[in-house]
Protein backbone atom coordinates (compact mmCIF):
# COMPACT_ATOMS: atom_id res chain seq x y z
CA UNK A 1 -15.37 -19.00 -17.08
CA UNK A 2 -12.32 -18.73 -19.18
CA UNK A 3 -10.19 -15.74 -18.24
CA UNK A 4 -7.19 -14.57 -20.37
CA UNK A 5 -3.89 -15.08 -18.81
CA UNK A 6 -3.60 -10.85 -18.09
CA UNK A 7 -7.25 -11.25 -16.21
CA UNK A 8 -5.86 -14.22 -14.32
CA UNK A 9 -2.74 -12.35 -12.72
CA UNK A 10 -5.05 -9.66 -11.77
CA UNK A 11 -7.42 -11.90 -10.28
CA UNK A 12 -4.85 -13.56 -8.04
CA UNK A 13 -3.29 -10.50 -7.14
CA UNK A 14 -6.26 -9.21 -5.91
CA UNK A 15 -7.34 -12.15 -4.13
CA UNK A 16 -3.29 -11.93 -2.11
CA UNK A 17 -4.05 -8.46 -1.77
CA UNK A 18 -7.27 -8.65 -0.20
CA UNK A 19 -5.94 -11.06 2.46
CA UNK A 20 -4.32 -8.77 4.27
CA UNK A 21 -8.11 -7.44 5.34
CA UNK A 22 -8.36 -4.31 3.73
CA UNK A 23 -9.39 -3.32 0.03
CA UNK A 24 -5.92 -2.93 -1.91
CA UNK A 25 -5.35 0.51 -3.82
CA UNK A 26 -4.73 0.57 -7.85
CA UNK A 27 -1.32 1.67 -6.49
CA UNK A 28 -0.86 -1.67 -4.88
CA UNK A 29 -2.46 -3.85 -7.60
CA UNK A 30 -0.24 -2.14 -10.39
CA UNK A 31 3.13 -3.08 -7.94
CA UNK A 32 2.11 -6.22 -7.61
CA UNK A 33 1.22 -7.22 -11.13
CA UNK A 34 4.39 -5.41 -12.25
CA UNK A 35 2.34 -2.67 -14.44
CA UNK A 36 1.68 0.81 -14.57
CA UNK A 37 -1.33 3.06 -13.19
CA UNK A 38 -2.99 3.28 -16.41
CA UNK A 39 -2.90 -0.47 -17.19
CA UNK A 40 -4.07 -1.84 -14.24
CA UNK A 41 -6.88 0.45 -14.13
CA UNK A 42 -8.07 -0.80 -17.51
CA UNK A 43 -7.85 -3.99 -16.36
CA UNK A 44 -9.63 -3.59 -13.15
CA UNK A 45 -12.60 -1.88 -15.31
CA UNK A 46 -12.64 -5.35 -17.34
CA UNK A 47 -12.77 -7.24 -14.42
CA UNK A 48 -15.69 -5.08 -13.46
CA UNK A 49 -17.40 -5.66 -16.96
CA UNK A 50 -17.46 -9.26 -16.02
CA UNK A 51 -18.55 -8.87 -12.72
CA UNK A 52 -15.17 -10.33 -11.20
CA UNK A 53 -14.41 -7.26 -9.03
CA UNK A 54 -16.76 -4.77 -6.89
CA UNK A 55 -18.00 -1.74 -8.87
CA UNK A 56 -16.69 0.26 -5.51
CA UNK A 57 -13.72 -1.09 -4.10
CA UNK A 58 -11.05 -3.53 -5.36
CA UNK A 59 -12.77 -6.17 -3.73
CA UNK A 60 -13.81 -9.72 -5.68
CA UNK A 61 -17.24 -10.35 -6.21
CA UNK A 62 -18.65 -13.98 -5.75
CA UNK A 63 -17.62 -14.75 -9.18
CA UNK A 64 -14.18 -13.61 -8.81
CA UNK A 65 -13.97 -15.04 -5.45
CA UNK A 66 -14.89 -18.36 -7.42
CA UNK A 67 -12.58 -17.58 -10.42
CA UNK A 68 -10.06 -16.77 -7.86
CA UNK A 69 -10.16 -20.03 -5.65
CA UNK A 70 -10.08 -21.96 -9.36
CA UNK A 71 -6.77 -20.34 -10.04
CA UNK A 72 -4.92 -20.47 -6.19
CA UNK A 73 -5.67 -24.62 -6.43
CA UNK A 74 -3.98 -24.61 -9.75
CA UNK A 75 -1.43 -22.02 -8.36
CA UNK A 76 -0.90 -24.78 -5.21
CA UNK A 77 -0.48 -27.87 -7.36
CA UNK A 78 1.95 -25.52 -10.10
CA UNK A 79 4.33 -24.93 -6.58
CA UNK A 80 4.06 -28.57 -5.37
CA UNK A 81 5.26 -29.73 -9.21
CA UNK A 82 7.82 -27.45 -9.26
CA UNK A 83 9.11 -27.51 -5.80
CA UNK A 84 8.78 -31.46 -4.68
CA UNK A 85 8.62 -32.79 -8.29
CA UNK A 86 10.97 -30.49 -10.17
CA UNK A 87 13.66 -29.51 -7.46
CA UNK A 88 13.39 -26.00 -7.39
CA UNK A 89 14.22 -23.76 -4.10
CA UNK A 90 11.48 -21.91 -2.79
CA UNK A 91 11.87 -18.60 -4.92
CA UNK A 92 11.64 -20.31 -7.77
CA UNK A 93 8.73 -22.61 -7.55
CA UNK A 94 6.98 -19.36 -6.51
CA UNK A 95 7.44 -17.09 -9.74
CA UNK A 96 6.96 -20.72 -12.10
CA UNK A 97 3.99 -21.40 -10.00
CA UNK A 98 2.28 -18.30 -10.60
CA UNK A 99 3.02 -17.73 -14.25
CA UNK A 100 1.57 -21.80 -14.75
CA UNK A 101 -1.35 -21.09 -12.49
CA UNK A 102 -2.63 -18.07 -15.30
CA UNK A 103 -1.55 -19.74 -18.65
CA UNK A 104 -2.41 -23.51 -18.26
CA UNK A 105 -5.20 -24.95 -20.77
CA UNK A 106 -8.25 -25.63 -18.97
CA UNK A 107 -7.27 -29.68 -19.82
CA UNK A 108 -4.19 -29.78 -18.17
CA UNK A 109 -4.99 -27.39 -14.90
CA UNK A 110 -7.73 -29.92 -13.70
CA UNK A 111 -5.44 -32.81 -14.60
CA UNK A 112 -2.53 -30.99 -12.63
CA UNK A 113 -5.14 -30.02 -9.57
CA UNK A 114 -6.68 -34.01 -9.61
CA UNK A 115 -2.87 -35.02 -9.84
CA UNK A 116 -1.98 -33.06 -6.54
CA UNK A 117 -4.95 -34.12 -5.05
CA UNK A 118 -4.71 -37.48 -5.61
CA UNK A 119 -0.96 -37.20 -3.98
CA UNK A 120 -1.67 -34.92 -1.37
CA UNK A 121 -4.79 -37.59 -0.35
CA UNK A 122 -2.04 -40.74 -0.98
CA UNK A 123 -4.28 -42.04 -3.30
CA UNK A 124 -1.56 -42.10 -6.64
């Protein structure tokens, strides 16, 4: 499924939300995406029209549990590039690692996912 980059942030805040157990509130979801109220509830009811998130709870639904493990690999292989590849500290690799993970082409995210694999498995 191709997701716009704004769908994408939401997607993988909600899926770092959720890990903490419970169902996040708009509240938190607009904090974490950096938006207000009113914006993140629009988005939420997109990612409902798509059947990414729960009709009754900011929870992901199968697909956006899929969607959402899709982007965290290319999230993963974004902060190995930029930390072990690129130098930067921790901080860093974090923000540039996130903002790659929700605007790479669909091209070069499974060529930057197969290139950490094949690293990660020693395989280069």
């Amino acid at each position: 499924m191709e997701l716009t980059e704004g769908e994408a942030r939401y997607l993988l805040a909600l899926r770092d939300l959720n890990a903490g157990g419970a169902p996040p509130s708009q509240a938190a979801v607009a904090r974490k995406v950096g938006v207000s109220h009113p914006t993140a509830l629009e988005m939420i009811r997109r990612l409902r029209a798509l059947d990414l998130v729960s009709p009754d709870a900011l929870t992901l639904t199968a697909n956006g549990t899929s969607a959402a493990l899709v982007l965290t690999s290319r999230r993963h292989a974004a902060r190995v590039l930029a930390h072990e590849v690129l130098g930067l500290d921790d901080a860093q690799a974090d923000a540039e690692a996130d903002a790659l993970a929700t605007s790479l082409s669909p091209v070069l995210a499974r060529r930057l996912v197969a290139w950490r694999t094949r690293r990660d498995t020693g395989q280069q």
